[in-house]
C-alpha atoms as a PDB file:
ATOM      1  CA  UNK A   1     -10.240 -37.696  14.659  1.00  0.00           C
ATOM      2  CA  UNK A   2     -13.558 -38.925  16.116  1.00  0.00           C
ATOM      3  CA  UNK A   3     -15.372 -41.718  15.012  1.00  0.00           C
ATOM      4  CA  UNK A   4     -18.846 -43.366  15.476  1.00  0.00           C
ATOM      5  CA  UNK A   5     -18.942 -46.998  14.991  1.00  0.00           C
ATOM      6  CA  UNK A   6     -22.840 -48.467  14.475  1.00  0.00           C
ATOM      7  CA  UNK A   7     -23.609 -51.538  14.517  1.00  0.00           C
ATOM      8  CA  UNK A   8     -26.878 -52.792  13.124  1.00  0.00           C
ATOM      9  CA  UNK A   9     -27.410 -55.997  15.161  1.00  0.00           C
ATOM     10  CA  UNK A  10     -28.495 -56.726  19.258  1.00  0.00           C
ATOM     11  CA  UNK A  11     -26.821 -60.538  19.529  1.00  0.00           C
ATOM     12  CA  UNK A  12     -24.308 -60.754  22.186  1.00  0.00           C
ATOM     13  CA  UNK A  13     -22.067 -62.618  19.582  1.00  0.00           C
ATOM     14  CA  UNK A  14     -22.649 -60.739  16.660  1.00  0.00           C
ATOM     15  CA  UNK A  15     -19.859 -60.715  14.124  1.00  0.00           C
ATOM     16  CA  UNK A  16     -20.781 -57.019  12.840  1.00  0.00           C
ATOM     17  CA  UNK A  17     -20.477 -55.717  16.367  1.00  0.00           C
ATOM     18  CA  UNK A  18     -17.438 -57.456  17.260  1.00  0.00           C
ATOM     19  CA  UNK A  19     -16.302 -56.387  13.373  1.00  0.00           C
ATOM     20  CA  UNK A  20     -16.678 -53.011  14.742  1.00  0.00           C
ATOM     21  CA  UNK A  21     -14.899 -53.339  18.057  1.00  0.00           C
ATOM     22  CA  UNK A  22     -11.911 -54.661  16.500  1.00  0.00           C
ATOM     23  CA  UNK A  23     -11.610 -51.784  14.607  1.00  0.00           C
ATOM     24  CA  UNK A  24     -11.608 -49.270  17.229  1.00  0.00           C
ATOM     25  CA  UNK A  25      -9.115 -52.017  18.725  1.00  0.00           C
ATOM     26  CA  UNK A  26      -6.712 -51.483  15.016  1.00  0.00           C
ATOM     27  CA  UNK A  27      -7.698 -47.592  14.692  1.00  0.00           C
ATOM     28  CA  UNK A  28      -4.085 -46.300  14.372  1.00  0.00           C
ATOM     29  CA  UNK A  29      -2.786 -43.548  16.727  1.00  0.00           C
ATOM     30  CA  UNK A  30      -5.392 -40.537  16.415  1.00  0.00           C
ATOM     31  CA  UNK A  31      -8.298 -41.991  15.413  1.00  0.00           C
ATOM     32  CA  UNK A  32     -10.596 -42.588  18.094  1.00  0.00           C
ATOM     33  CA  UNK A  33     -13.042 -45.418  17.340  1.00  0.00           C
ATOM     34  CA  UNK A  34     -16.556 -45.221  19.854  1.00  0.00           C
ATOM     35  CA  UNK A  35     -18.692 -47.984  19.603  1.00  0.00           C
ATOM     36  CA  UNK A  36     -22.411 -46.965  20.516  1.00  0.00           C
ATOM     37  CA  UNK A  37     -23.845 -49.157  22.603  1.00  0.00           C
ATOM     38  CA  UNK A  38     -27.271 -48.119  23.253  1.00  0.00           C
ATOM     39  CA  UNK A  39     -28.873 -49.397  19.612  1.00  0.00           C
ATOM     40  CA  UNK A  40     -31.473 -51.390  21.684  1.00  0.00           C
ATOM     41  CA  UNK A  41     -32.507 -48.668  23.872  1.00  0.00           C
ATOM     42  CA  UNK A  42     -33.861 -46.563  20.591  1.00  0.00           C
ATOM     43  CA  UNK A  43     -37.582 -46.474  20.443  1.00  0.00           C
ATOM     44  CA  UNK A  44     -39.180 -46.983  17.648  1.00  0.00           C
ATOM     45  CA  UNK A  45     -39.215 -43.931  15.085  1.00  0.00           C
ATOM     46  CA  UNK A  46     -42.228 -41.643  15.283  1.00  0.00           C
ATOM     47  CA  UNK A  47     -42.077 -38.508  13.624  1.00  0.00           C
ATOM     48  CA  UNK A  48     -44.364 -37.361  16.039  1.00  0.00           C
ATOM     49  CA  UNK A  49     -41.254 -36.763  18.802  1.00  0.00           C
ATOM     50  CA  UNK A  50     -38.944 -35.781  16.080  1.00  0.00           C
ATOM     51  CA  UNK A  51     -38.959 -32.480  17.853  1.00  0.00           C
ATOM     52  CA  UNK A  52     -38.963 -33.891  21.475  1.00  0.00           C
ATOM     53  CA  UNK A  53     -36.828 -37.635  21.179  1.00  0.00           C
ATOM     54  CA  UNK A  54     -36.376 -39.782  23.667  1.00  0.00           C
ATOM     55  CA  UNK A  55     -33.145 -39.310  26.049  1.00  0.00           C
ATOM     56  CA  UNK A  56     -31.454 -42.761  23.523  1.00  0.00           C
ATOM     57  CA  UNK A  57     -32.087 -40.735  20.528  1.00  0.00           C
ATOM     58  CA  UNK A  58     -31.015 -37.684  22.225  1.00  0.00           C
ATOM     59  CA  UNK A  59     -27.613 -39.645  22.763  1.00  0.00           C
ATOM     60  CA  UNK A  60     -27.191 -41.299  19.409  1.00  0.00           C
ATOM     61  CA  UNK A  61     -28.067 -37.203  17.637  1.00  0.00           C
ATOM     62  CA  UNK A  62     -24.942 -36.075  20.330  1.00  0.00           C
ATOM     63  CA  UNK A  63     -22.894 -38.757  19.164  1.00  0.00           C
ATOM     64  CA  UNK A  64     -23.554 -38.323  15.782  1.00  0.00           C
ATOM     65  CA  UNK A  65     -22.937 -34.594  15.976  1.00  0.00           C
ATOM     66  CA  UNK A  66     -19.558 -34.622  18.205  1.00  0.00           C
ATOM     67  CA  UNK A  67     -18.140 -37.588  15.444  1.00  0.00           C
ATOM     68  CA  UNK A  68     -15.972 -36.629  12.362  1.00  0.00           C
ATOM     69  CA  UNK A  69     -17.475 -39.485  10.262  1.00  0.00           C
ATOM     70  CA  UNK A  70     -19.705 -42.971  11.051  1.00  0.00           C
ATOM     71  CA  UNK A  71     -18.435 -46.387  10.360  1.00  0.00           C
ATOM     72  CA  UNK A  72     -21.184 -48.929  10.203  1.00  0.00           C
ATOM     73  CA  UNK A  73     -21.408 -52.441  10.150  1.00  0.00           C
ATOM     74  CA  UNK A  74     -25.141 -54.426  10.053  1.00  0.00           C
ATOM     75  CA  UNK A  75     -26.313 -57.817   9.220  1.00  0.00           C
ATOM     76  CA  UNK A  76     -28.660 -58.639   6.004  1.00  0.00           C
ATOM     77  CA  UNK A  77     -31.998 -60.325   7.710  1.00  0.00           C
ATOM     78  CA  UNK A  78     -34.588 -61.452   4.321  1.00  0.00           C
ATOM     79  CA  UNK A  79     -32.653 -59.396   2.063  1.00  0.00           C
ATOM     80  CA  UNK A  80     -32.806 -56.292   3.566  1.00  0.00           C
ATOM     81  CA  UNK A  81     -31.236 -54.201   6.444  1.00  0.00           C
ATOM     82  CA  UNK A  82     -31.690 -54.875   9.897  1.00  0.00           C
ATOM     83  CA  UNK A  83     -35.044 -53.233  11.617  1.00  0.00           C
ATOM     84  CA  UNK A  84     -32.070 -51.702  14.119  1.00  0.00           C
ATOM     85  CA  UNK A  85     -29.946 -50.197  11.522  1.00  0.00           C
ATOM     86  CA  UNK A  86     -33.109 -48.611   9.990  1.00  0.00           C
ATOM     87  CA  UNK A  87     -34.863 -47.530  13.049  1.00  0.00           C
ATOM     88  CA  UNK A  88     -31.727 -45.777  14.058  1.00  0.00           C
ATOM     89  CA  UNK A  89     -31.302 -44.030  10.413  1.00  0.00           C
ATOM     90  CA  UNK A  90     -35.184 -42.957  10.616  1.00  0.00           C
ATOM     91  CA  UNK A  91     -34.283 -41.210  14.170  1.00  0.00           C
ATOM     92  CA  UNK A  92     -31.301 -39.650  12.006  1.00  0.00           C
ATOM     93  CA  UNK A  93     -33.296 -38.434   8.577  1.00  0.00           C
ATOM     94  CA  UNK A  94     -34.093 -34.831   9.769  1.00  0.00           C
ATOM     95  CA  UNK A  95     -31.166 -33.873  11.833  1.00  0.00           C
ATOM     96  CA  UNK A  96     -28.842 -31.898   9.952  1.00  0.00           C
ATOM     97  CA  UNK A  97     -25.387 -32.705  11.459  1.00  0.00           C
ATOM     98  CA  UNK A  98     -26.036 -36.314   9.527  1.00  0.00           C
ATOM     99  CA  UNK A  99     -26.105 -34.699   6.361  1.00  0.00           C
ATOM    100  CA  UNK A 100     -22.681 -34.756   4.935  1.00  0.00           C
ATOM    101  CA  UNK A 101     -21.123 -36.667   6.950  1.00  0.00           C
ATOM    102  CA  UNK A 102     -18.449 -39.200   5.781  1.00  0.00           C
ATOM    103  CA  UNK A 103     -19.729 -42.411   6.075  1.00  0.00           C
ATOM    104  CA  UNK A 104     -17.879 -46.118   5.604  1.00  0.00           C
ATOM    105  CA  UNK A 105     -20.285 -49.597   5.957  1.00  0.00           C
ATOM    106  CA  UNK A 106     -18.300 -52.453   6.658  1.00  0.00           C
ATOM    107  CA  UNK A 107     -20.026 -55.432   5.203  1.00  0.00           C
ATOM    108  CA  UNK A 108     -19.014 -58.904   7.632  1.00  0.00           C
ATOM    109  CA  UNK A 109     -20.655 -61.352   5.077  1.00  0.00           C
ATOM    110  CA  UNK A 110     -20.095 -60.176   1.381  1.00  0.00           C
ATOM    111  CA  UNK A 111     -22.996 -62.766   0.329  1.00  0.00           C
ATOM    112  CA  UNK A 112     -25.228 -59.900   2.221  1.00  0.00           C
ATOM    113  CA  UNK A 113     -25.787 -58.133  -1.013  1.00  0.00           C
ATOM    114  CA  UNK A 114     -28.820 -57.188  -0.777  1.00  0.00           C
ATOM    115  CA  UNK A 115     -29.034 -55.470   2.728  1.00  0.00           C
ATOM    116  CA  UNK A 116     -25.251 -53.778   1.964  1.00  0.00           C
ATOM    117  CA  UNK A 117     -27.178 -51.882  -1.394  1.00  0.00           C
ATOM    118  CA  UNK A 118     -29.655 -51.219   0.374  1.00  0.00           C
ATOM    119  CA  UNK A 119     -28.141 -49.528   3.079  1.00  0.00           C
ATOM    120  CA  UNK A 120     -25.736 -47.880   0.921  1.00  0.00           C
ATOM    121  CA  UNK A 121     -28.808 -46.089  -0.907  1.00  0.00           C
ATOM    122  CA  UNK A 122     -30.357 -45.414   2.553  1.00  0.00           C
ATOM    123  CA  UNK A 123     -27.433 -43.244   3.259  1.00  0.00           C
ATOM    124  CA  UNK A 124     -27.076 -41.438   0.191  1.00  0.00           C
ATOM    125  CA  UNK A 125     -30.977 -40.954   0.443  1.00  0.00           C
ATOM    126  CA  UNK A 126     -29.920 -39.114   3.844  1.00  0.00           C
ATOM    127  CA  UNK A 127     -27.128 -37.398   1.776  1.00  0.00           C
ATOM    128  CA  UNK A 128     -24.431 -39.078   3.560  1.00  0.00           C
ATOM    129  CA  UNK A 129     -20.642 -39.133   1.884  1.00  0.00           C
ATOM    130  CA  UNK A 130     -20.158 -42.267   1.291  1.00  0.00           C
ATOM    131  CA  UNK A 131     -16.575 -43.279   1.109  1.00  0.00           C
ATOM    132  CA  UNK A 132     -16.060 -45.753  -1.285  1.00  0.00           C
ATOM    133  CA  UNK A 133     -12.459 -46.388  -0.265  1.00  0.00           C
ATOM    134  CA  UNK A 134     -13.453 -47.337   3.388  1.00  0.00           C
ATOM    135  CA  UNK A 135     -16.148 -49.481   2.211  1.00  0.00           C
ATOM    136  CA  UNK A 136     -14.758 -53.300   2.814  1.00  0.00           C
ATOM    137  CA  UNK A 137     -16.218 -56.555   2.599  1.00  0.00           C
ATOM    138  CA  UNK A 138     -14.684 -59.283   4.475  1.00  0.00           C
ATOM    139  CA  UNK A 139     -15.430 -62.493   4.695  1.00  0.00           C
ATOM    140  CA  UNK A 140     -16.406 -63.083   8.638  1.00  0.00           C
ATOM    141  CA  UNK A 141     -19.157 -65.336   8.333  1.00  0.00           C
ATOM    142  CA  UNK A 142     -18.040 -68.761   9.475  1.00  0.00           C
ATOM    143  CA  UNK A 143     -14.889 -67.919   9.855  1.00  0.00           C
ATOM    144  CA  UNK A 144     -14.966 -68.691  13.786  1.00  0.00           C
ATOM    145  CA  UNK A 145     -13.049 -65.690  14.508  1.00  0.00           C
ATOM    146  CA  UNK A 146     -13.982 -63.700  17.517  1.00  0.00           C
ATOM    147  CA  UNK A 147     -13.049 -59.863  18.069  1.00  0.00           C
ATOM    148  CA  UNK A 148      -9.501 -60.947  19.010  1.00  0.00           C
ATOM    149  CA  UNK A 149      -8.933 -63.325  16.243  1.00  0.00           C
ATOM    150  CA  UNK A 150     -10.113 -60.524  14.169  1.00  0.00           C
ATOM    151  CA  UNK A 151      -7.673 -58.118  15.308  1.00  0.00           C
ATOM    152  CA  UNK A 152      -4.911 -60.588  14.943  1.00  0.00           C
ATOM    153  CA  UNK A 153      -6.204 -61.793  11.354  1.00  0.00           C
ATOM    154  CA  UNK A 154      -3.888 -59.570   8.949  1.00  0.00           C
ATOM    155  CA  UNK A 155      -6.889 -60.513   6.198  1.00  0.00           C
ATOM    156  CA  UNK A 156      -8.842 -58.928   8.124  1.00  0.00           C
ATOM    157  CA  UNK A 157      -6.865 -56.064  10.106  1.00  0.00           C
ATOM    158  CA  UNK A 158      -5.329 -54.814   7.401  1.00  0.00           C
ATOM    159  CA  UNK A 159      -8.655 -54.267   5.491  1.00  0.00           C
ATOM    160  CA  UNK A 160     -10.206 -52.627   8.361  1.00  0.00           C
ATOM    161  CA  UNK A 161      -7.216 -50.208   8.979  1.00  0.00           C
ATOM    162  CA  UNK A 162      -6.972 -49.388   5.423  1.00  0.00           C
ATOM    163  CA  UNK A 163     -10.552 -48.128   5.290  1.00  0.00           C
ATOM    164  CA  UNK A 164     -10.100 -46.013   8.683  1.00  0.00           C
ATOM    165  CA  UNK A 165      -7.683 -44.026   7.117  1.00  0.00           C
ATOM    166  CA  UNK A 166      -9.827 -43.968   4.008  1.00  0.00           C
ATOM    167  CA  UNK A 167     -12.886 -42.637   6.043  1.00  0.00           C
ATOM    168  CA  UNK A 168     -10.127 -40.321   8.298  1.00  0.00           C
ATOM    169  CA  UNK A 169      -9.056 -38.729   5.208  1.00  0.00           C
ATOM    170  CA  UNK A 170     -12.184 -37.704   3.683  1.00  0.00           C
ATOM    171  CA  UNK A 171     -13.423 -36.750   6.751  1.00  0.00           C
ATOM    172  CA  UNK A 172     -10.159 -34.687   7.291  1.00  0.00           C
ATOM    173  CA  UNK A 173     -10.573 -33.082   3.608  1.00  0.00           C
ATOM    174  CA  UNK A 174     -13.784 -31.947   4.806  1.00  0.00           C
ATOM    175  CA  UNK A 175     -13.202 -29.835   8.332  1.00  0.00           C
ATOM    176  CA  UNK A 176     -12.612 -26.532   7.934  1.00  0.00           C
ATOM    177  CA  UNK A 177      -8.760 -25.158   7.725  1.00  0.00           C
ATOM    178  CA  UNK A 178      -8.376 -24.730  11.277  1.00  0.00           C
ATOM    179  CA  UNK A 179      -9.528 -27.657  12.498  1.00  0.00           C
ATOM    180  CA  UNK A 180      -7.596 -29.890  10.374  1.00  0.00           C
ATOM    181  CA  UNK A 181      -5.300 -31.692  12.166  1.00  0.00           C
ATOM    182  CA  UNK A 182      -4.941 -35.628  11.256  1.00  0.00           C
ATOM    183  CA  UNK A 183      -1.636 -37.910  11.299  1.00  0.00           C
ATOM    184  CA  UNK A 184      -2.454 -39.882   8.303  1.00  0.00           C
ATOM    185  CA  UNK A 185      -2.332 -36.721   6.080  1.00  0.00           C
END
C-alpha cells in the first residue's frame, strides 16, 4: 500500500511537514508513506500548460497516480489554506487519477478551523474520498515536539497510526479484486 504524504507548508521547521514525516516513520509494516518534497518547485497554476506542465507538476501528477491514497497535512495562514496546498490542488483539478482517490488531512493545530473546512471542501470539490476515519486533529502547536518527539508521543503516534490504517482500508476496499492485497485487512 502506497501512500502520498503532502504537506502544505515550505518552513524548514514546519510542524505539518514533520507531522507528516513521522507518520511515514509509524506507517505499520506495508504501508509505504512518501513524503513529496518538491511543493516549492510547483509553478504557479496556469491553465494555459494544463496540457503541457512543468517537469514539478509532471512529478507531483506521477506521484499522485502511482499512490493508493494522499495524506495531507497544511497550515491555516488568515483563515484559509496555504497558497502551497492550493496551488498544488489547482495543478491537480483536471487530472483524472485524483478523482476518487482516498484522501486523509491531518490537521497539526485543531484551532486551524477555518483552513481544515476549507480544504476539506476543496477536496470534495475535486471529488476526492475523503476518509473521515483518518481525518485527526492533534494538538502540535506549541507542543515543542519535533518529528522524533512526535513519533515517540503515544498522543500523538497512536492517532496518526490509527488513521493510516483508516485511509489503508478504504483505499484497500477500493482496488480492484486482484490487486487487493493489504495486512491490516
Amino acid at each position: 500500500m502506497k501512500l502520498l504524504a503532502l504537506s502544505g507548508s515550505l518552513r524548514a521547521a514546519s510542524i505539518n511537514s514533520a507531522l507528516l514525516r513521522a507518520a511515514a516513520r509509524l506507517a505499520p509494516s506495508g504501508i509505504e508513506v512518501e513524503v513529496f518534497g518538491a511543493m516549492g518547485e510547483l509553478s504557479l497554476f496556469n491553465p494555459d500548460r494544463e496540457s503541457d506542465p512543468p517537469l514539478p507538476v509532471v512529478r507531483l501528477r506521477r506521484a499522485v497516480d502511482a499512490a493508493d491514497a494522499l495524506l495531507i497535512a497544511s497550515p491555516e495562514y488568515a483563515h484559509g489554506v496555504s497558497g502551497v496546498m492550493k496551488n498544488a490542488l489547482d495543478w491537480l483539478v483536471s487530472f483524472a487519477p485524483f478523482a476518487g482517490k482516498p484522501v486523509a488531512v491531518i490537521n497539526a493545530s485543531p484551532r486551524a478551523a477555518h483552513a481544515d473546512t476549507a480544504l476539506k471542501e476543496t477536496l470534495r470539490t475535486m471529488s476526492a474520498v475523503l476518509v473521515d476515519e483518518a481525518c485527526v486533529a492533534i494538538p502540535l502547536l506549541g507542543a515543542g515536539l519535533d518529528e522524533q518527539g512526535m513519533v515517540d508521543a503515544e498522543a500523538v503516534a497512536a492517532p496518526i497510526q490509527r488513521a493510516l490504517e483508516a485511509l489503508c482500508r478504504e483505499a484497500a476496499r477500493r482496488r480492484p479484486l486482484d490487486d487487493a492485497t493489504f495486512p491490516l485487512g
